[in-house]
Protein backbone atom coordinates (compact mmCIF):
# COMPACT_ATOMS: atom_id res chain seq x y z
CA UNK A 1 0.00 0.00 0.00
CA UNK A 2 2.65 2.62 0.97
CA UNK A 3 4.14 2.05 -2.35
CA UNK A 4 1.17 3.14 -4.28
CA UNK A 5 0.99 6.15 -2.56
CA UNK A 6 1.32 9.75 -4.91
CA UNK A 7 1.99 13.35 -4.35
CA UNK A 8 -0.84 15.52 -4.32
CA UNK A 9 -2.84 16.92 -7.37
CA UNK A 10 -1.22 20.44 -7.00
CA UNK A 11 1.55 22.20 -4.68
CA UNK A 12 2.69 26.03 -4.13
CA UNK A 13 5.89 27.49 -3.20
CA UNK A 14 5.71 27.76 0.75
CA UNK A 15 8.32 30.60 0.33
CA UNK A 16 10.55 29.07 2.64
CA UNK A 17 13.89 28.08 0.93
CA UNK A 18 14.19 25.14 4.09
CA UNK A 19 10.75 23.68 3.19
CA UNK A 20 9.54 23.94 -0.36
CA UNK A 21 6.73 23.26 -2.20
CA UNK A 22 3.48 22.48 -0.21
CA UNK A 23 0.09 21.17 -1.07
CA UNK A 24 -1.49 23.74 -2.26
CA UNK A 25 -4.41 23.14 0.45
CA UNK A 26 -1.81 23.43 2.65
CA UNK A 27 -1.49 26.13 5.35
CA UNK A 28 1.20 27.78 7.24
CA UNK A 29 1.48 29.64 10.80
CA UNK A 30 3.14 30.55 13.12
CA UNK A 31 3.99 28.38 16.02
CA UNK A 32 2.80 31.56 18.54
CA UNK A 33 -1.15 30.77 16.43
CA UNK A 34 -1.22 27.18 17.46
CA UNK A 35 1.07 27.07 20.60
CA UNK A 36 1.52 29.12 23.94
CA UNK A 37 4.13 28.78 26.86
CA UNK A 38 3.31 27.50 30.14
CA UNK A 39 5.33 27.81 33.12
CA UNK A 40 3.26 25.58 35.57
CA UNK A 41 5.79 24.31 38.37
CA UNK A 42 5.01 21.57 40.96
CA UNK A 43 5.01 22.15 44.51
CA UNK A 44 5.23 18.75 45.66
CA UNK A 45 7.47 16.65 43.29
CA UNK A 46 5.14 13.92 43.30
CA UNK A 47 4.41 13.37 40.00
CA UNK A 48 5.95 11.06 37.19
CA UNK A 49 9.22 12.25 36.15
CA UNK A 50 9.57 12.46 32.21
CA UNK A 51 12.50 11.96 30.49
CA UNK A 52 12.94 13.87 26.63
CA UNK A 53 14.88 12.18 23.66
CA UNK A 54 15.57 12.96 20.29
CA UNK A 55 14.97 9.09 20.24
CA UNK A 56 11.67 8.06 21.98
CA UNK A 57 10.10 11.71 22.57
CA UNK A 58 8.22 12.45 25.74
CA UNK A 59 8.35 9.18 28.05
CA UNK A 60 8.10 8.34 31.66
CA UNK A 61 12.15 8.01 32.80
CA UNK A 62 10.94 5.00 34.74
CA UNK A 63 10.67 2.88 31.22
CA UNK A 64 14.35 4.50 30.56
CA UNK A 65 17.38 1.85 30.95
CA UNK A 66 19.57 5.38 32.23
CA UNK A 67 20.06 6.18 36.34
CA UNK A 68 21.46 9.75 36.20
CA UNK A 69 22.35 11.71 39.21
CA UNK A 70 18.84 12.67 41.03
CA UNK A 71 17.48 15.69 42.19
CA UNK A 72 16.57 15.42 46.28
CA UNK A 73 13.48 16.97 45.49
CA UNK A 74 11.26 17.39 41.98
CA UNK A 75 9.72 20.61 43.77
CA UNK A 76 9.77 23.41 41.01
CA UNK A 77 10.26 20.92 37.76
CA UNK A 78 7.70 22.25 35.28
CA UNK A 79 4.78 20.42 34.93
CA UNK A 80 3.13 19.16 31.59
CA UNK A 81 0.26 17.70 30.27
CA UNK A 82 -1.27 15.37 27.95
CA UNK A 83 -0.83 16.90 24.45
CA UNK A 84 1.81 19.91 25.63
CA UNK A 85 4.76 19.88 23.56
CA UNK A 86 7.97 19.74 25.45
CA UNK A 87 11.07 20.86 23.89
CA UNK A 88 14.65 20.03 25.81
CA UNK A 89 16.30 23.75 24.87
CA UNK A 90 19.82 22.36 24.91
CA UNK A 91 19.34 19.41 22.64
CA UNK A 92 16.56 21.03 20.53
CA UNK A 93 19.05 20.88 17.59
CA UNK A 94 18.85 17.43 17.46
CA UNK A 95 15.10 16.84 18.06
CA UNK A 96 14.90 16.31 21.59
CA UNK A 97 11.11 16.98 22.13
CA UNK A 98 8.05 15.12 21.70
CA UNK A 99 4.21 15.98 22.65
CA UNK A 100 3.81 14.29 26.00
CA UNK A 101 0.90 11.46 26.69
CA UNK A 102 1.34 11.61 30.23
CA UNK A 103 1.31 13.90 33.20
CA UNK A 104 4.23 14.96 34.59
CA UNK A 105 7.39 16.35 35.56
CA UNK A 106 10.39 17.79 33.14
CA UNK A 107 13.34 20.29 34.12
CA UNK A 108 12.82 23.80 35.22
CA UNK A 109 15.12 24.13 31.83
CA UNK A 110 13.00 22.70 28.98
CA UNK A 111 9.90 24.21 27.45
CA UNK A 112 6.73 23.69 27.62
CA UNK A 113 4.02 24.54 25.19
CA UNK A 114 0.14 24.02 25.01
CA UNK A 115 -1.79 23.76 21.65
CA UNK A 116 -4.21 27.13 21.57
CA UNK A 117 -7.79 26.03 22.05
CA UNK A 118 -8.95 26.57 17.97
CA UNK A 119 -5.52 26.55 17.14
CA UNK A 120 -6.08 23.57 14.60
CA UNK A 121 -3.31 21.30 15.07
CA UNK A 122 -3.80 17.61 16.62
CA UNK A 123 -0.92 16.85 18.91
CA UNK A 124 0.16 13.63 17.68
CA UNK A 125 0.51 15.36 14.07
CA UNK A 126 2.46 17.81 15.71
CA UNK A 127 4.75 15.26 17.34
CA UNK A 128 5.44 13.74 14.09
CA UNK A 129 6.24 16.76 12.29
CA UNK A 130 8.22 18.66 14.25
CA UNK A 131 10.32 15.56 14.80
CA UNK A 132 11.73 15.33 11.61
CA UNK A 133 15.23 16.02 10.40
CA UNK A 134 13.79 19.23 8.99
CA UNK A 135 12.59 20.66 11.60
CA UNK A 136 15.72 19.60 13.78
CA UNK A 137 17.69 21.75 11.06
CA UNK A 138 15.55 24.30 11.53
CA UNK A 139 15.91 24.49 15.59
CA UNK A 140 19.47 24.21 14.84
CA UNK A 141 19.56 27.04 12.33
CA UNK A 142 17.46 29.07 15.01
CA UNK A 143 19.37 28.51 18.25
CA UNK A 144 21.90 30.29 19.91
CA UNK A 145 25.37 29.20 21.11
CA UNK A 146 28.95 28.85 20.77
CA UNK A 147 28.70 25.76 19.16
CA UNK A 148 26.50 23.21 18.64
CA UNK A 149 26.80 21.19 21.87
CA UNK A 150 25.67 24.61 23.76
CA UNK A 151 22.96 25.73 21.11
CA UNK A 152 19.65 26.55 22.97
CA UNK A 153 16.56 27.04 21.32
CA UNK A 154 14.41 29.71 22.84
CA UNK A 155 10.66 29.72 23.93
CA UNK A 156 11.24 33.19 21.12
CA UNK A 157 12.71 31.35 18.70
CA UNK A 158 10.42 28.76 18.60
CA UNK A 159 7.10 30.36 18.71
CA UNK A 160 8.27 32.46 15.44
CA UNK A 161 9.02 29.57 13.64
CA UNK A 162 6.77 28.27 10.56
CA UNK A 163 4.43 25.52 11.11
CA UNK A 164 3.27 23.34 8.45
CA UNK A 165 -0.41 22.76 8.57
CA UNK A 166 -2.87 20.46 7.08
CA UNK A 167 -6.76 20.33 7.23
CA UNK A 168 -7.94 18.27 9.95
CA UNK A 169 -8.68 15.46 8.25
CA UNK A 170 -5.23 15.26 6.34
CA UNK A 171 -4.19 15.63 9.59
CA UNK A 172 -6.14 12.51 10.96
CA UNK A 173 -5.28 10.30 7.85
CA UNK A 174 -1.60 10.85 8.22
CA UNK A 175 -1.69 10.15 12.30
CA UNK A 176 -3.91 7.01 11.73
CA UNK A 177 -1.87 5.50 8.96
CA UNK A 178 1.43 6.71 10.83
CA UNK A 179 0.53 4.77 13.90
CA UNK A 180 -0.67 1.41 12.10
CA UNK A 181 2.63 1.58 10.06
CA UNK A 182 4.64 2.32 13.30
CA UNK A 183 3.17 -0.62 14.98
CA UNK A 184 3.96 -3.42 12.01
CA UNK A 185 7.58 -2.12 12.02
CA UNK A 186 8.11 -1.81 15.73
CA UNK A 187 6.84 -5.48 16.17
CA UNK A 188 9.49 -6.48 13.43
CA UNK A 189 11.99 -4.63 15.26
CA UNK A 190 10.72 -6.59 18.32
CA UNK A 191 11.37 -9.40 16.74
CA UNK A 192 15.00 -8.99 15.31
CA UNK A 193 16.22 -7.99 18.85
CA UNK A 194 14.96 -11.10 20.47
CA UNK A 195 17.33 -13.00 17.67
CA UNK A 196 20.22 -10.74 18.75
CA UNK A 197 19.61 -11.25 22.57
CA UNK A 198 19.46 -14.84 22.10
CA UNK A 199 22.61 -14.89 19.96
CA UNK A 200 24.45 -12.86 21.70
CA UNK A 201 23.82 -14.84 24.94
CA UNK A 202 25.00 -17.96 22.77
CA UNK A 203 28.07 -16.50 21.84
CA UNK A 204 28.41 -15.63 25.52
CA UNK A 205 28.17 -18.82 26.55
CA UNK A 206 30.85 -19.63 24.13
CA UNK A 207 33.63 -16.74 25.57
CA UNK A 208 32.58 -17.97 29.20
CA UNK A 209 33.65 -21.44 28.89
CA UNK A 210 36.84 -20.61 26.75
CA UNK A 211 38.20 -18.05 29.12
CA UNK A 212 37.40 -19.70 32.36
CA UNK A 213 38.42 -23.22 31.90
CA UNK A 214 40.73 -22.90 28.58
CA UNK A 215 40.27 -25.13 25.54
CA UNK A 216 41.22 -28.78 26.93
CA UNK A 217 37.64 -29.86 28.90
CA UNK A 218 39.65 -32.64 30.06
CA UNK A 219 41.93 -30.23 32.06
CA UNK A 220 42.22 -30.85 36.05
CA UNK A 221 40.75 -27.71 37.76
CA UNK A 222 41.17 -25.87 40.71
CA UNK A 223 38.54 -23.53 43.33
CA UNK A 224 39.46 -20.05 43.11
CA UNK A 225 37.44 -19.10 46.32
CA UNK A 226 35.40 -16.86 44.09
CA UNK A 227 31.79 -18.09 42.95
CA UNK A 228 31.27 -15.55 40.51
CA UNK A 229 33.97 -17.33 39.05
CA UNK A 230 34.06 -20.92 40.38
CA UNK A 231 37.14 -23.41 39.32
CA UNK A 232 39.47 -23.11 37.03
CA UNK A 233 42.74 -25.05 35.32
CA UNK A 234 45.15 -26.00 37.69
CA UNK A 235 47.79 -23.73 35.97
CA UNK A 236 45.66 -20.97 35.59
CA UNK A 237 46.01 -17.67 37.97
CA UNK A 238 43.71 -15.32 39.47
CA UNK A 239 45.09 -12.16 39.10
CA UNK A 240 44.15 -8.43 39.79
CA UNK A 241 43.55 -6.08 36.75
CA UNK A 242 46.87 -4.15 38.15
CA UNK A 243 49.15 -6.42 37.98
CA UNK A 244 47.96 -7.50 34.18
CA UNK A 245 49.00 -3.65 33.01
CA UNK A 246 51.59 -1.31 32.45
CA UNK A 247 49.34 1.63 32.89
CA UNK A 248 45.26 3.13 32.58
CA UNK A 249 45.01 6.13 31.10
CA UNK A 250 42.21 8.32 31.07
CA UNK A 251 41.10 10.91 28.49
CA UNK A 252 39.47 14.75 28.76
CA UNK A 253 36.03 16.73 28.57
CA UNK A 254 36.91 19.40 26.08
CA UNK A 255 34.23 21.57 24.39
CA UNK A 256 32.94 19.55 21.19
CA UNK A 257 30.54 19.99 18.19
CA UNK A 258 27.97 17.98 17.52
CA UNK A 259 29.75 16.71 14.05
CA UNK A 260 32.30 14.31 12.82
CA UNK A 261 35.83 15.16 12.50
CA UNK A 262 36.51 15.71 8.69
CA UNK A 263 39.43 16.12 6.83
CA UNK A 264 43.03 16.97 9.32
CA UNK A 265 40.45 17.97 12.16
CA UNK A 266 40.09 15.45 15.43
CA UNK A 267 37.71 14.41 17.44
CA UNK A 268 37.12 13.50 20.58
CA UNK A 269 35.38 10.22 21.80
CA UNK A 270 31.49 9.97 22.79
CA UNK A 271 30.64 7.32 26.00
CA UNK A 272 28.83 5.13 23.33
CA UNK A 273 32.06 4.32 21.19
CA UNK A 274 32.65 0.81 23.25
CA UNK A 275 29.43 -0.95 23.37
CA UNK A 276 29.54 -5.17 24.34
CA UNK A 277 32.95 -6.00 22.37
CA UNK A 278 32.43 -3.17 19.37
CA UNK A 279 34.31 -0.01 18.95
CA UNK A 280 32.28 2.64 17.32
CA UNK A 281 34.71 5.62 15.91
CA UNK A 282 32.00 7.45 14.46
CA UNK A 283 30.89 8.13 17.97
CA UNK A 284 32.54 10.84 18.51
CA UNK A 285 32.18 14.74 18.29
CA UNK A 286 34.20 17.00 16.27
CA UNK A 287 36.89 19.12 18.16
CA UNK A 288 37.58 23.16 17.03
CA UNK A 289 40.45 23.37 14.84
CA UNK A 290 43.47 25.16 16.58
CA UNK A 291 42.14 22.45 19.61
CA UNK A 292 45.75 21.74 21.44
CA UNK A 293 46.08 17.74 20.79
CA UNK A 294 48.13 16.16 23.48
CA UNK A 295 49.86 13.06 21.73
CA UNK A 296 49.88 10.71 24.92
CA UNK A 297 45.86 10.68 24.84
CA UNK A 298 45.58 9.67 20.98
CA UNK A 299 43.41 6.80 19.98
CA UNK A 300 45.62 4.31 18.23
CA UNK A 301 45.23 1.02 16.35
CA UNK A 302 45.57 -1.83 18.90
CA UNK A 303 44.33 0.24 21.84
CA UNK A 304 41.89 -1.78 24.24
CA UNK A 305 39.05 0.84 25.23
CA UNK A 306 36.62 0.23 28.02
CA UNK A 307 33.57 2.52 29.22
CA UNK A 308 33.95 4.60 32.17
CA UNK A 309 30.86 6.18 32.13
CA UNK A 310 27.60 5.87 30.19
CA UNK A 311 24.38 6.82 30.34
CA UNK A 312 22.90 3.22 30.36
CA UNK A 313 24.78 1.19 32.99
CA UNK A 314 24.38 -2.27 31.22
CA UNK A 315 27.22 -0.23 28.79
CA UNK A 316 29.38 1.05 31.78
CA UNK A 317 32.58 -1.25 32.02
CA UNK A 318 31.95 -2.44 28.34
CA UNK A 319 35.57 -2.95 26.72
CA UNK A 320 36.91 -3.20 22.99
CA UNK A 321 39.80 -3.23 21.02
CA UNK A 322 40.60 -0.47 18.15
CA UNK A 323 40.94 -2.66 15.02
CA UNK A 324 40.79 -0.11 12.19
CA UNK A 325 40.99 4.31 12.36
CA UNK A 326 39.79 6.30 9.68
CA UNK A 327 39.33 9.16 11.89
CA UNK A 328 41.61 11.21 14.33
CA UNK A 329 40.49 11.17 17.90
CA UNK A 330 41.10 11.73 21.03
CA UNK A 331 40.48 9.50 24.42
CA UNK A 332 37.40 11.40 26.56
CA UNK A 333 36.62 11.51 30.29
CA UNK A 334 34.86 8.60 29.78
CA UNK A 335 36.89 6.84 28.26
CA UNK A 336 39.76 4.11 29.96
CA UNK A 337 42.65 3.17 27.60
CA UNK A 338 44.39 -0.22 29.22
CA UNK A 339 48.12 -0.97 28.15
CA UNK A 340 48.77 -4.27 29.15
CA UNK A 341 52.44 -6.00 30.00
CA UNK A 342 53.94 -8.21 27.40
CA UNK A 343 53.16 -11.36 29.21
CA UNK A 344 49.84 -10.46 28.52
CA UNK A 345 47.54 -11.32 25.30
CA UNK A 346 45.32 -8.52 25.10
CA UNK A 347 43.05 -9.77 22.80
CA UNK A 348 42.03 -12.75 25.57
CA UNK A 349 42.01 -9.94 27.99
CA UNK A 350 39.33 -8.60 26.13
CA UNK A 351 37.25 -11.63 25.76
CA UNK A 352 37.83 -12.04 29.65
CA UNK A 353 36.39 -8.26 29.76
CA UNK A 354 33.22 -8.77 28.03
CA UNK A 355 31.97 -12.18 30.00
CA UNK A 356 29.77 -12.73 32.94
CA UNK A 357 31.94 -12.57 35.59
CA UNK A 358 33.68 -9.29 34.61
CA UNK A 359 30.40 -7.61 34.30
CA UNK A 360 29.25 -9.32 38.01
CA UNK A 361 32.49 -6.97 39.34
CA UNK A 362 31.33 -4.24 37.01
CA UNK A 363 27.77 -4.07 38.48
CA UNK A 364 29.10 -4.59 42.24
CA UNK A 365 31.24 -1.40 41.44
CA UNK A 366 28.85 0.83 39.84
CA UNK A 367 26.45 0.34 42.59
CA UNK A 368 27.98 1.46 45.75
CA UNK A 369 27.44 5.02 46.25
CA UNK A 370 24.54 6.97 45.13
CA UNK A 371 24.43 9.70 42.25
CA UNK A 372 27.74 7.44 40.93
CA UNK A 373 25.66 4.22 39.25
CA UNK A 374 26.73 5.34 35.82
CA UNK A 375 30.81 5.69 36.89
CA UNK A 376 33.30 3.04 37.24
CA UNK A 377 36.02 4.19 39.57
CA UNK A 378 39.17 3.42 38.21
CA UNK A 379 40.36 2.48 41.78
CA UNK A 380 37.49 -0.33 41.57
CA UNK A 381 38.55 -1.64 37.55
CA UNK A 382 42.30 -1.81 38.95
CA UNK A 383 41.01 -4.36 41.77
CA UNK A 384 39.25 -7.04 39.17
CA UNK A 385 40.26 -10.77 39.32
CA UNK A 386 40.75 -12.54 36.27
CA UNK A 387 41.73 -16.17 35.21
CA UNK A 388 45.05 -15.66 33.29
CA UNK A 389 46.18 -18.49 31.78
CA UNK A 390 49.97 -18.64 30.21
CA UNK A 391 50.03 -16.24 27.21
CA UNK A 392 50.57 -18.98 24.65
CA UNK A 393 47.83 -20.83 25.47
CA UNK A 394 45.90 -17.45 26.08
CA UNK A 395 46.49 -16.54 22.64
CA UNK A 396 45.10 -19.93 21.55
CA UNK A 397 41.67 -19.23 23.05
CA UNK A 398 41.75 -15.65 21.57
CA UNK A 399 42.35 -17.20 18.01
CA UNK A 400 40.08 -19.39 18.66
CA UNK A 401 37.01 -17.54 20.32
CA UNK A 402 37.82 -16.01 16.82
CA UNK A 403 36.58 -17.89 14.79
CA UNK A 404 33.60 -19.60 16.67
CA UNK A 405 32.21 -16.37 17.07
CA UNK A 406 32.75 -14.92 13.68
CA UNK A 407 29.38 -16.00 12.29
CA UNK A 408 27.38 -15.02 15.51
CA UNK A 409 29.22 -11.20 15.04
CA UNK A 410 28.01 -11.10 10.91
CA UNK A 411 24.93 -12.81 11.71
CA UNK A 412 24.26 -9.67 14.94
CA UNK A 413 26.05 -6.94 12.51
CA UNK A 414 23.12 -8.13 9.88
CA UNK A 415 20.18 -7.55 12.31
CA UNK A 416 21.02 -4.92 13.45
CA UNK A 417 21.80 -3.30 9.70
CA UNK A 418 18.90 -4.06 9.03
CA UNK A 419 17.37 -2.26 12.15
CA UNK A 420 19.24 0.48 11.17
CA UNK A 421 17.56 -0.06 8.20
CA UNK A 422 14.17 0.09 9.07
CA UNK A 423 14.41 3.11 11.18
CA UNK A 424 15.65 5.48 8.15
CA UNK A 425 12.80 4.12 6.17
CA UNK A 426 10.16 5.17 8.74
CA UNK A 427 12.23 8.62 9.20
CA UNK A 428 11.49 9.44 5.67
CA UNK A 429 8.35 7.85 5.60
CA UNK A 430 6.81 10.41 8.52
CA UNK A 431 9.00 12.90 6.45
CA UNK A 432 7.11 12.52 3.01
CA UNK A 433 3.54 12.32 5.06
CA UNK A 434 4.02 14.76 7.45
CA UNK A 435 5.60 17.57 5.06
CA UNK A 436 2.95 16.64 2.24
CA UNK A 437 5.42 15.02 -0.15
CA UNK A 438 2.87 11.66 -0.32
CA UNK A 439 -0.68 11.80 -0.06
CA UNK A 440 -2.20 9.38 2.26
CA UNK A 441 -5.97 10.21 2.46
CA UNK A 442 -7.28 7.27 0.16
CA UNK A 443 -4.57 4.76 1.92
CA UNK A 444 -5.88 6.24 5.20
CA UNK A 445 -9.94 5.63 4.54
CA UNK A 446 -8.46 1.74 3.52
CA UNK A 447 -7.09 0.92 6.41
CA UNK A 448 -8.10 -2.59 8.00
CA UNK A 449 -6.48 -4.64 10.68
CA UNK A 450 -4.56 -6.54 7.50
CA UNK A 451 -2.64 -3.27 6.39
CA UNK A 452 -0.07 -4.60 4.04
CA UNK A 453 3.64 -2.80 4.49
CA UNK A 454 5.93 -3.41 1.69
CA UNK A 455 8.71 -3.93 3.93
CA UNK A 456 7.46 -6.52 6.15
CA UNK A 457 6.57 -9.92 5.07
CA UNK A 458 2.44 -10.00 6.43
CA UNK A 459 2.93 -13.95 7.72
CA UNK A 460 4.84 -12.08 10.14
CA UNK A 461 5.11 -13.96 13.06
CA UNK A 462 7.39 -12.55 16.49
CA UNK A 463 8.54 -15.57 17.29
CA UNK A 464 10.17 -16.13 13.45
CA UNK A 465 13.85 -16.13 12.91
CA UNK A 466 13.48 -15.48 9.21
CA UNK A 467 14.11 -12.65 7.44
CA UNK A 468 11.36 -9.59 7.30
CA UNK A 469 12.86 -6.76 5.23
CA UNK A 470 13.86 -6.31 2.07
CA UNK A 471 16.69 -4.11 3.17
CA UNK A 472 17.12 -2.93 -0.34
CA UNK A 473 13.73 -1.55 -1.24
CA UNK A 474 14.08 0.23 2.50
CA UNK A 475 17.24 1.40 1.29
């Protein structure tokens, strides 16, 4: 169905160079005619605290896998409700707002904004389109700042800005085939992560037995005293983190833009660039040219990276090795960089750093004082026992963990491309509705409980391991 949908019968020039041609039915105002500013502030803290993504909108923070530092009391947050629009001002430029279904609490900072009563705009149309990438250029274009990682967009700003409105009822077709495509994709999503959690905890299973009891099951074995650990080979050792290195070096918090480093420019690394085994160099942020580079804090080929801090603690602690560069980049704040002795394989070191029983000492250290559950002390990572075999034979199980896990790594890499996948092609789907580029009214009034996507195979089934998208036609 989506792919028989057609532009409109006739557009005009909206005469905005950023947004184009319209529908010629089409209307324009501005956000001041369909929104106003409310400063309501809550004097006990009770209710829900809401947390605002560029991702997932306006949700409760409760449903968020993130424990940031706490307030020790919610008296004065702002309070919003169902169908205000919420707007984080510092992250604006990347579309950190949402129209809220709940009732709640969000930071004296953000902004809050009620639809006028007659102002003609349904809130979940709203939500859509000033969500897109064009309207995130636009807050960016329209915020002030030194750069973009302190660009704040205004409750002035905003409320001048162009709004793009439909009639009602385009406005209700779009929403109601919006939310029935949303669904279908999200339960294929659903359905591709349960694969990856259940390979990943394979290949798990596969690292834990390697690097705990070596590659001979016929080995004698020994307790270590430890039962997060249990036994291990007779010649193995249980050794402390700081007595496995040469030295731990940490990296800086310098002022950053919200780009990639292009060209001879550098970067500096984002808390997401180590994430369960993976390196990520294209999470990082670009760093001002002139930027004094200190050599000793360099990323380099071979480097073994683990996560200091994180906003999701399941990432905290998560370690990787830097296989390839194309960029130039810098170690952050949150960032550990662990040199390890010669008589140390780092590779098995960072097998050993991604199994259970590393993460058991992770979560015991990232849960002792409060405000620091997103913070591994590097006092705490130095104290970690491991079960260090001789390097010979450690390098063995590295090469060997290698190649058992090579087709679990393509076969997670391919699920998750084609996540990646199915996001962009909803991100320009909303984009085409929601801007008036495709005309969904007849596809709308044909809706039925069957509604057939052309990216998702309709015997759908979420227990399925097959494959759901044709990546290319998403493409």
């Amino acid at each position: 169905m989506i792919g028989e949908l057609k532009p409109y019968s006739a557009y005009e020039d909206s005469g905005l160079d950023w947004m184009g041609a319209i529908p010629a039915h089409w209307g324009l105002l501005r956000a001041k005619r369909l929104f106003r500013e409310v400063d309501e502030r809550s004097k006990t803290g009770k209710e829900e605290l809401l947390s605002v993504s560029h991702l997932t909108g306006v949700t409760p923070r409760r449903l968020k896998n993130v424990t940031m530092f706490m307030a020790e009391s919610n008296v004065g947050h702002k309070v919003c409700r169902p169908g205000d629009l919420v707007i984080n001002t510092l992250w604006a430029w990347m579309a950190a707002l949402g129209v809220t279904r709940h009732l709640g609490l969000v930071s004296p900072a953000y902004g809050v904004y009620r639809p006028v009563e007659g102002g003609g705009i349904l809130p979940a149309y709203a939500d859509y389109l000033l969500r897109t990438p064009l309207y995130a250029a636009e807050y960016q274009r329209r915020s002030t700042g030194v750069n973009s990682s302190r660009l704040r967009l205004y409750p002035e700003q905003f409320l001048r800005m162009p709004v793009l409105l439909p009639p009602l009822e385009d406005q209700t077709a779009i929403v109601r085939f919006l939310d029935k495509v949303n669904g279908r994709i999200e339960r294929v999503i659903r359905a591709k992560r349960k694969v990856i959690a259940l390979l990943t905890e394979r290949k798990q299973a596969i690292i834990y037995r390697a690097v705990t009891g070596g590659l001979d099951v016929s080995v004698q074995l020994k307790p270590t005293g430890l039962p997060w650990l249990g036994p291990i080979p007779l010649h193995w050792e249980v050794r402390r983190l700081r007595t496995l290195v040469r030295s731990i070096d940490q990296g800086i918090s310098p002022l950053a833009e919200g780009f990639l480093a292009e060209g001879d420019s550098w970067g500096v690394l984002k808390s997401g660039c180590v994430n369960r085994g993976v390196f990520r160099e294209t999470e990082h942020k670009r760093l001002a040219r002139g930027f004094d580079i200190d050599p000793a804090i360099a990323v380099k080929v071979g480097d073994v990276l683990i996560s200091r801090a994180c906003g999701s603690p399941s990432l905290v602690g998560s370690v990787a090795r830097v296989r390839s560069l194309r960029y130039r980049l810098i170690l952050s704040d949150k960032t550990f960089r662990a040199t390890f002795r010669d008589s140390v394989d780092p590779d098995f070191m960072v097998y050993a750093m991604n199994c259970r029983y590393y993460r058991h000492q992770v979560e015991q250290a990232i849960s002792g004082a409060e405000g620091m559950a997103n913070n591994l002390p590097l006092s705490s990572l130095k104290d970690f026992r491991f079960a260090i075999p001789p390097k010979a034979e450690a390098r063995r199980i590295a090469e060997k963990l290698s190649n058992d896990t090579v087709a679990i790594n393509k076969r997670v890499a391919h699920l998750e491309g084609e996540i990646d996948l199915l996001r962009e092609y909803r991100t320009r789907l909303i984009a085409d509705l929601v801007t008036g580029r495709l005309d969904v009214r007849q596809a709308a009034d044909k809706l039925t409980a069957d509604i057939a996507v052309n990216t998702v195979d309709e015997s759908f089934d979420d227990t399925d391991d097959v494959e759901l998208v044709d990546t290319e036609g998403a493409a």
